[in-house]
C-alpha atoms as a PDB file:
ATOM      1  CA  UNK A   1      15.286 -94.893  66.467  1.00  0.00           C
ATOM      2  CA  UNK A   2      14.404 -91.817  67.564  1.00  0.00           C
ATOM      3  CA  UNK A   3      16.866 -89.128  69.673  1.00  0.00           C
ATOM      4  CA  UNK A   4      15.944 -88.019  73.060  1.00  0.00           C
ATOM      5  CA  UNK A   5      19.110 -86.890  74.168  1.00  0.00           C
ATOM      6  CA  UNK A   6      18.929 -88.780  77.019  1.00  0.00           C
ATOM      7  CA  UNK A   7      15.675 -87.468  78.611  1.00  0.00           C
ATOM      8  CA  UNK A   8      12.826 -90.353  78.960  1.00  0.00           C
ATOM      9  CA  UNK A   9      10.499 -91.104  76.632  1.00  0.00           C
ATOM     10  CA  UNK A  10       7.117 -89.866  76.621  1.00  0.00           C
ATOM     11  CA  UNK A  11       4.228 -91.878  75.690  1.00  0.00           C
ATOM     12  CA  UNK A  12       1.821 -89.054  74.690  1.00  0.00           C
ATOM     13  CA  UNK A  13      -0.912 -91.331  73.264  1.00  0.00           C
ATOM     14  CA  UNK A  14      -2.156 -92.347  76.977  1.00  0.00           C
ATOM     15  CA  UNK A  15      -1.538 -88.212  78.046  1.00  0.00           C
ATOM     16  CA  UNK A  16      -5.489 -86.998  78.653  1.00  0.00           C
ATOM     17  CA  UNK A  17      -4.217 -83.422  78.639  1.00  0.00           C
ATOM     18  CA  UNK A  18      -2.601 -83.614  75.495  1.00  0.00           C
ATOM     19  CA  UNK A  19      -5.121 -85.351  73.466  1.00  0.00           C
ATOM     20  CA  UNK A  20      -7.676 -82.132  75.169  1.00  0.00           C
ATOM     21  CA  UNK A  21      -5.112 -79.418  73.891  1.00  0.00           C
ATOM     22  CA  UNK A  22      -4.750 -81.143  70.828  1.00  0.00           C
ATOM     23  CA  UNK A  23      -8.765 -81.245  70.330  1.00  0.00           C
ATOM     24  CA  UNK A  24      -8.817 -77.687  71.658  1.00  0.00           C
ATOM     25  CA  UNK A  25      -6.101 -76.459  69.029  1.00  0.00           C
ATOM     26  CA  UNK A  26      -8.046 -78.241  65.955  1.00  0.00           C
ATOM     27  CA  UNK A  27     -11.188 -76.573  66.973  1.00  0.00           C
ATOM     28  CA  UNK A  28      -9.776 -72.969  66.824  1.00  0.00           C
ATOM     29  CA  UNK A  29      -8.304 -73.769  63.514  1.00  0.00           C
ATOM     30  CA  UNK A  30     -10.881 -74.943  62.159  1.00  0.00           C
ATOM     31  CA  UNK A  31     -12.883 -71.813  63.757  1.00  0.00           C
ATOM     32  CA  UNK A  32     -10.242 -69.514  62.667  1.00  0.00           C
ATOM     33  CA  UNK A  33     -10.385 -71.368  58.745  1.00  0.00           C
ATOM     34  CA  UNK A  34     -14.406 -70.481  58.956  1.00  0.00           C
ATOM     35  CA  UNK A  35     -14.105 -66.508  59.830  1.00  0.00           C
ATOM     36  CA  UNK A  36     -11.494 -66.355  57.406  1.00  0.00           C
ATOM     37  CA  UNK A  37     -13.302 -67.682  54.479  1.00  0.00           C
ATOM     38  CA  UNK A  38     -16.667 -65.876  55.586  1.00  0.00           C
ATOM     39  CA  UNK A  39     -14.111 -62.833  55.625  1.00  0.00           C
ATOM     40  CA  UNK A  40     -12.868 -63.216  52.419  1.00  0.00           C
ATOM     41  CA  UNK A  41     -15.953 -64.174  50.848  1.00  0.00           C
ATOM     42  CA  UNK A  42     -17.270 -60.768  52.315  1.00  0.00           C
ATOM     43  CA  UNK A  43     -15.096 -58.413  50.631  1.00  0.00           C
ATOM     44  CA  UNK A  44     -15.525 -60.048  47.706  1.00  0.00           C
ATOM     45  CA  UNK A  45     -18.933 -59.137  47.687  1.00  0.00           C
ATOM     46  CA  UNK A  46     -18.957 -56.003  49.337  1.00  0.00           C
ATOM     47  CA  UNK A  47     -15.931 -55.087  46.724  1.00  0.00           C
ATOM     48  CA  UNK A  48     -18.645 -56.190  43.777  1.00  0.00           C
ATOM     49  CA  UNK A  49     -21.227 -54.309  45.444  1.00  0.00           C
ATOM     50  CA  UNK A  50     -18.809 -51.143  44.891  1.00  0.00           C
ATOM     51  CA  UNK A  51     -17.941 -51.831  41.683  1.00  0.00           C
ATOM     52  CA  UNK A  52     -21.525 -52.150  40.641  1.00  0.00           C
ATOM     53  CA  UNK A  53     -22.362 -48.858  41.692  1.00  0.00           C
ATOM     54  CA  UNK A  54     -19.704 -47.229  40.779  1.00  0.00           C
ATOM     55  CA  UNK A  55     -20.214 -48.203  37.376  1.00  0.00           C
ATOM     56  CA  UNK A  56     -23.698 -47.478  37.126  1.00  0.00           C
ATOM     57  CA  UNK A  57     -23.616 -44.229  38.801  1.00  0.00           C
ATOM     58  CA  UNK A  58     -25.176 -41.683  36.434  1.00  0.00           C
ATOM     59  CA  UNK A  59     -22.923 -38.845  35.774  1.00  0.00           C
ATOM     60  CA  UNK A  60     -23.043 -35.939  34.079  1.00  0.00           C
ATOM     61  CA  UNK A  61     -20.981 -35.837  30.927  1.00  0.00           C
ATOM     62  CA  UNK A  62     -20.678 -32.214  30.290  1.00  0.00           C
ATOM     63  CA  UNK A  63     -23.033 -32.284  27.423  1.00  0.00           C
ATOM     64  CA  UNK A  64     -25.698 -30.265  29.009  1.00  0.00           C
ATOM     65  CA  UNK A  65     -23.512 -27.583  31.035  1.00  0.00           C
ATOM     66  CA  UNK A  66     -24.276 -24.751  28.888  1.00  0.00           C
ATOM     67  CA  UNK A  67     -28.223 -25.307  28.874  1.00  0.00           C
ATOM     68  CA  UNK A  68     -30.068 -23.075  30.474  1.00  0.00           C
ATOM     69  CA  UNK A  69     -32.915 -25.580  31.927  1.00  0.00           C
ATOM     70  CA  UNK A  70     -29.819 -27.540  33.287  1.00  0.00           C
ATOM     71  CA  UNK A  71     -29.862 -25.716  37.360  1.00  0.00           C
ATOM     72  CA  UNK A  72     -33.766 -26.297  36.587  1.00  0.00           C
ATOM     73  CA  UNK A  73     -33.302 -30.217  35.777  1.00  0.00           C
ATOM     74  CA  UNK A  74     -30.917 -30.876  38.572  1.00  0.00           C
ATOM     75  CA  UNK A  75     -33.233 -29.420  41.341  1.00  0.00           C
ATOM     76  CA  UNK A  76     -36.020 -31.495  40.178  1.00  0.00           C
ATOM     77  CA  UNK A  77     -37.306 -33.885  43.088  1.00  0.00           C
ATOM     78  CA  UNK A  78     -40.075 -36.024  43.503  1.00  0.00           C
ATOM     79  CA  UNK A  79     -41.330 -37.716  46.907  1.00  0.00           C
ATOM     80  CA  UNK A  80     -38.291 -40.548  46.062  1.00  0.00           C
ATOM     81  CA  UNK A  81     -35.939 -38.001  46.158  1.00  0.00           C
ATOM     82  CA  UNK A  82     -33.437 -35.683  43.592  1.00  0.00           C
ATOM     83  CA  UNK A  83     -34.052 -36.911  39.939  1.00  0.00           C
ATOM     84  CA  UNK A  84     -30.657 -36.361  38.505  1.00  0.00           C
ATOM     85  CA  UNK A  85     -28.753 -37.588  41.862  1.00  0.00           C
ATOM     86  CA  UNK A  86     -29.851 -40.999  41.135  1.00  0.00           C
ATOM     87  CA  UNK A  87     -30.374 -42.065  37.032  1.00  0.00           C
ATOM     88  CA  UNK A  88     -30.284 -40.228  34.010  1.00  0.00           C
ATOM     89  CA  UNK A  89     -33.558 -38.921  32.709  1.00  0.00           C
ATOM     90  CA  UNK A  90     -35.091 -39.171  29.212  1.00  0.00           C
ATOM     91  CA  UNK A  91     -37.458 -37.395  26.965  1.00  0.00           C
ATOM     92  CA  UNK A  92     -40.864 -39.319  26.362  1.00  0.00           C
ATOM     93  CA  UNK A  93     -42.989 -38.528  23.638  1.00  0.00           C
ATOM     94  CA  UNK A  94     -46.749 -38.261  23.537  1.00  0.00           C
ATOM     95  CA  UNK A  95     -47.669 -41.675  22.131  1.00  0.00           C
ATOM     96  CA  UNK A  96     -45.020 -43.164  25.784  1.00  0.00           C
ATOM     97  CA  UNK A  97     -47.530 -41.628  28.392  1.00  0.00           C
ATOM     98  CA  UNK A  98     -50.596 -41.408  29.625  1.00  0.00           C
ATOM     99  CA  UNK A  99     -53.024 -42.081  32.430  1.00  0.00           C
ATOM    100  CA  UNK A 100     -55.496 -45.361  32.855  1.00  0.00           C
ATOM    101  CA  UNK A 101     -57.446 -45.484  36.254  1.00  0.00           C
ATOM    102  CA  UNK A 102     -55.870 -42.464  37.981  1.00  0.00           C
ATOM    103  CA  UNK A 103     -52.323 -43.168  37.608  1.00  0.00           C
ATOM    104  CA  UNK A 104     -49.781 -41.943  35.241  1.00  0.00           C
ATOM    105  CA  UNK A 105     -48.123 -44.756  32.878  1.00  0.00           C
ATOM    106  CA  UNK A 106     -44.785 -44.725  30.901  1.00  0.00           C
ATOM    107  CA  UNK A 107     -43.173 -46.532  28.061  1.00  0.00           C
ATOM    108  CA  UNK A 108     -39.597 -47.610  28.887  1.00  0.00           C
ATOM    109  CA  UNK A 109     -37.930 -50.050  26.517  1.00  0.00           C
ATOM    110  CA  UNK A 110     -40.815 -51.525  25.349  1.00  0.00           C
ATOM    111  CA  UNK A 111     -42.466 -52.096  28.359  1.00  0.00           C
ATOM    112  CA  UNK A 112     -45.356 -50.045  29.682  1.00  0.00           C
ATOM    113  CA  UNK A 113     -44.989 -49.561  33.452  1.00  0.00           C
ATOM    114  CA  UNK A 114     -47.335 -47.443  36.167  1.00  0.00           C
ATOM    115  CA  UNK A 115     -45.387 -44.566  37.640  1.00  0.00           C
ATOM    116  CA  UNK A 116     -46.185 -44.566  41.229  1.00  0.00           C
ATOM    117  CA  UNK A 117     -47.739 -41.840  42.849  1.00  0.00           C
ATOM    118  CA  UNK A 118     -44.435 -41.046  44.928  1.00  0.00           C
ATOM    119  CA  UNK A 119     -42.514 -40.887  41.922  1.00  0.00           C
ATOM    120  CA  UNK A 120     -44.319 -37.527  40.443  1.00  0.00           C
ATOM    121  CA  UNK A 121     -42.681 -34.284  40.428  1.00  0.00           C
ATOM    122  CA  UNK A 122     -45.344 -31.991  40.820  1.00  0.00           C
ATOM    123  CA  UNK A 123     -43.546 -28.791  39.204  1.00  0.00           C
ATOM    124  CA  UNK A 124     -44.172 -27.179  36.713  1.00  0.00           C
ATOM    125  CA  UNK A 125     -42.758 -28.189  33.277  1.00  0.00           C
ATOM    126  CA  UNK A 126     -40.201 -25.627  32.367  1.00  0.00           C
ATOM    127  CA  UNK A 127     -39.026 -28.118  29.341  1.00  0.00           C
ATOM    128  CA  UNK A 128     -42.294 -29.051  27.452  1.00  0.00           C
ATOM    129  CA  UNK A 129     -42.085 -32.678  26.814  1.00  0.00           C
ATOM    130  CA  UNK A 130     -42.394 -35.431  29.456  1.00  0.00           C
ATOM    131  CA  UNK A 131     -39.566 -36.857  31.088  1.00  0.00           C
ATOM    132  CA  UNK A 132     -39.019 -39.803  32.971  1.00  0.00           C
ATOM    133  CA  UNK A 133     -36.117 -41.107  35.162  1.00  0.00           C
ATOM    134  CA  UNK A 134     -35.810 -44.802  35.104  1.00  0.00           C
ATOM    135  CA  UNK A 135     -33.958 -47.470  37.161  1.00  0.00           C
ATOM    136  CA  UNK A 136     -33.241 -51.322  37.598  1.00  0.00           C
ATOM    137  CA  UNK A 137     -34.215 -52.888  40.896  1.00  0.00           C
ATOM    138  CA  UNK A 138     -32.750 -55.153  42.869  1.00  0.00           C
ATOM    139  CA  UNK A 139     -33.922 -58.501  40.429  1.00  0.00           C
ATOM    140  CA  UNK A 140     -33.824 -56.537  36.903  1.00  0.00           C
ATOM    141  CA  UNK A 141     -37.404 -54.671  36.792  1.00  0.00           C
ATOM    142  CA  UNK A 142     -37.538 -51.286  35.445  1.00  0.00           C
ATOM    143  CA  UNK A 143     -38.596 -48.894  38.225  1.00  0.00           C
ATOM    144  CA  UNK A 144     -39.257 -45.396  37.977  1.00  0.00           C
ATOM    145  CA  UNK A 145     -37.660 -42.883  40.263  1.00  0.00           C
ATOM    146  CA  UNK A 146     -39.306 -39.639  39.142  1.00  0.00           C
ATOM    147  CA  UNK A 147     -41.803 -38.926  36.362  1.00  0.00           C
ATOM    148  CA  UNK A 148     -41.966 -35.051  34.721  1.00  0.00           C
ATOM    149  CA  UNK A 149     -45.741 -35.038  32.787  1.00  0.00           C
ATOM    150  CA  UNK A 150     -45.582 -33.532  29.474  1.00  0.00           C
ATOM    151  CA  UNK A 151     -46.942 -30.070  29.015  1.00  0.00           C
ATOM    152  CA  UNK A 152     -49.049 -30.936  25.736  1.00  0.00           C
ATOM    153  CA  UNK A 153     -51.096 -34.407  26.025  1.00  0.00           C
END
Protein backbone atom coordinates (compact mmCIF):
# COMPACT_ATOMS: atom_id res chain seq x y z
CA UNK A 1 0.00 0.00 0.00
CA UNK A 2 1.47 2.89 -0.98
CA UNK A 3 2.39 6.17 1.49
CA UNK A 4 0.88 9.47 0.86
CA UNK A 5 1.38 10.95 4.03
CA UNK A 6 -1.92 11.83 4.28
CA UNK A 7 -2.38 13.99 1.13
CA UNK A 8 -5.11 12.43 -1.46
CA UNK A 9 -4.43 10.26 -3.95
CA UNK A 10 -3.91 11.18 -7.40
CA UNK A 11 -5.15 9.24 -10.22
CA UNK A 12 -2.69 10.45 -12.91
CA UNK A 13 -3.78 7.96 -15.61
CA UNK A 14 -7.12 10.10 -16.38
CA UNK A 15 -4.67 13.62 -15.95
CA UNK A 16 -4.65 15.00 -19.89
CA UNK A 17 -1.82 17.32 -18.89
CA UNK A 18 0.30 14.80 -17.60
CA UNK A 19 0.03 12.20 -20.19
CA UNK A 20 1.00 15.69 -22.77
CA UNK A 21 4.17 16.46 -20.55
CA UNK A 22 4.94 13.01 -20.39
CA UNK A 23 4.70 12.70 -24.42
CA UNK A 24 6.47 16.05 -24.59
CA UNK A 25 9.44 14.81 -22.25
CA UNK A 26 9.89 11.40 -24.38
CA UNK A 27 10.08 13.36 -27.50
CA UNK A 28 13.04 15.60 -26.38
CA UNK A 29 14.79 12.54 -25.20
CA UNK A 30 14.49 10.83 -27.82
CA UNK A 31 15.53 14.17 -29.86
CA UNK A 32 18.28 14.79 -27.52
CA UNK A 33 19.45 10.64 -27.94
CA UNK A 34 19.49 11.51 -31.97
CA UNK A 35 21.91 14.79 -31.86
CA UNK A 36 23.93 12.99 -29.53
CA UNK A 37 24.64 9.98 -31.54
CA UNK A 38 24.85 12.11 -34.89
CA UNK A 39 27.40 14.08 -32.56
CA UNK A 40 29.37 11.39 -31.64
CA UNK A 41 29.31 9.68 -34.79
CA UNK A 42 30.73 13.07 -36.19
CA UNK A 43 33.85 13.31 -34.37
CA UNK A 44 34.50 10.05 -34.99
CA UNK A 45 34.77 10.75 -38.44
CA UNK A 46 36.02 14.06 -38.51
CA UNK A 47 38.79 12.62 -35.85
CA UNK A 48 39.57 9.77 -38.77
CA UNK A 49 39.56 12.34 -41.29
CA UNK A 50 42.58 13.95 -39.17
CA UNK A 51 44.28 11.07 -38.60
CA UNK A 52 44.28 10.19 -42.24
CA UNK A 53 45.95 13.19 -43.19
CA UNK A 54 48.08 13.50 -40.77
CA UNK A 55 49.53 10.33 -41.56
CA UNK A 56 49.80 10.73 -45.09
CA UNK A 57 51.14 14.14 -45.07
CA UNK A 58 54.39 14.10 -47.04
CA UNK A 59 57.22 15.42 -45.08
CA UNK A 60 60.48 16.08 -45.58
CA UNK A 61 62.87 13.73 -43.87
CA UNK A 62 66.03 15.65 -43.89
CA UNK A 63 67.57 13.53 -46.52
CA UNK A 64 67.71 16.14 -49.14
CA UNK A 65 68.64 19.36 -46.95
CA UNK A 66 72.07 19.66 -48.13
CA UNK A 67 71.18 19.41 -52.01
CA UNK A 68 71.57 22.14 -53.83
CA UNK A 69 68.40 21.66 -56.33
CA UNK A 70 66.43 21.28 -52.98
CA UNK A 71 65.11 25.53 -52.72
CA UNK A 72 64.71 24.69 -56.63
CA UNK A 73 62.38 21.47 -55.98
CA UNK A 74 60.34 23.05 -53.28
CA UNK A 75 59.33 26.16 -55.39
CA UNK A 76 58.21 24.00 -58.13
CA UNK A 77 54.36 24.63 -58.93
CA UNK A 78 52.16 23.61 -61.48
CA UNK A 79 48.51 25.07 -62.25
CA UNK A 80 47.33 22.47 -59.13
CA UNK A 81 49.45 24.16 -56.96
CA UNK A 82 53.16 23.70 -54.91
CA UNK A 83 54.57 20.17 -55.82
CA UNK A 84 56.33 19.35 -52.64
CA UNK A 85 53.45 20.99 -50.31
CA UNK A 86 51.25 18.22 -51.24
CA UNK A 87 53.08 14.46 -52.11
CA UNK A 88 56.44 13.42 -52.46
CA UNK A 89 57.87 13.41 -55.94
CA UNK A 90 59.79 10.68 -57.81
CA UNK A 91 62.30 10.25 -60.52
CA UNK A 92 60.84 8.63 -63.82
CA UNK A 93 62.96 7.19 -66.27
CA UNK A 94 62.76 7.41 -70.03
CA UNK A 95 61.03 4.12 -70.85
CA UNK A 96 57.85 5.78 -67.73
CA UNK A 97 56.98 8.83 -70.06
CA UNK A 98 55.96 9.99 -72.99
CA UNK A 99 53.32 11.72 -75.06
CA UNK A 100 50.30 9.94 -77.23
CA UNK A 101 47.74 12.46 -78.80
CA UNK A 102 49.05 15.71 -77.27
CA UNK A 103 49.20 14.85 -73.74
CA UNK A 104 51.98 13.81 -71.56
CA UNK A 105 51.63 10.13 -69.96
CA UNK A 106 53.36 8.57 -66.86
CA UNK A 107 54.07 5.19 -65.43
CA UNK A 108 53.16 4.98 -61.72
CA UNK A 109 53.10 1.54 -60.14
CA UNK A 110 52.42 -0.22 -63.02
CA UNK A 111 49.82 1.70 -64.30
CA UNK A 112 50.13 4.14 -67.17
CA UNK A 113 48.06 7.27 -66.45
CA UNK A 114 47.57 10.78 -68.64
CA UNK A 115 48.99 13.73 -66.76
CA UNK A 116 46.54 16.44 -67.18
CA UNK A 117 47.31 19.51 -68.74
CA UNK A 118 46.95 21.48 -65.30
CA UNK A 119 49.27 19.28 -63.72
CA UNK A 120 52.52 20.46 -65.91
CA UNK A 121 55.15 22.55 -64.51
CA UNK A 122 56.28 24.45 -67.27
CA UNK A 123 59.94 25.30 -65.89
CA UNK A 124 62.70 24.53 -66.88
CA UNK A 125 64.37 21.25 -65.77
CA UNK A 126 67.19 22.18 -63.51
CA UNK A 127 67.46 18.23 -62.48
CA UNK A 128 67.60 16.30 -65.85
CA UNK A 129 65.35 13.41 -65.46
CA UNK A 130 61.52 13.57 -65.29
CA UNK A 131 59.74 13.76 -62.22
CA UNK A 132 56.37 13.20 -61.27
CA UNK A 133 54.32 13.88 -58.07
CA UNK A 134 51.64 11.37 -57.51
CA UNK A 135 48.53 11.09 -55.27
CA UNK A 136 45.46 8.84 -54.24
CA UNK A 137 42.02 10.29 -54.75
CA UNK A 138 39.21 10.22 -52.93
CA UNK A 139 38.18 6.21 -54.11
CA UNK A 140 41.96 4.88 -54.52
CA UNK A 141 42.99 6.14 -58.21
CA UNK A 142 46.38 7.39 -58.73
CA UNK A 143 46.21 11.08 -59.66
CA UNK A 144 48.90 13.24 -60.59
CA UNK A 145 49.46 16.56 -58.94
CA UNK A 146 52.42 17.93 -60.92
CA UNK A 147 54.46 16.40 -63.74
CA UNK A 148 58.41 17.75 -64.34
CA UNK A 149 59.22 16.43 -68.29
CA UNK A 150 62.54 14.95 -68.59
CA UNK A 151 65.25 16.94 -70.23
CA UNK A 152 66.50 13.98 -72.60
CA UNK A 153 63.47 11.96 -74.36
Amino acid sequence: MPRNFGLPQRDWSKDEDHDANRAFRRFVVAVIGIVGSLLIVGAVAFTTWIASMTIAWPHDNGRYANDVLKPWFDSLASGKGLCCSFTDGRKIENAEWGTEDGHYWVVVDGQKITVPDEAIVHEPNRAGLAYVWPYKGDVGETLIRCFLKGTES
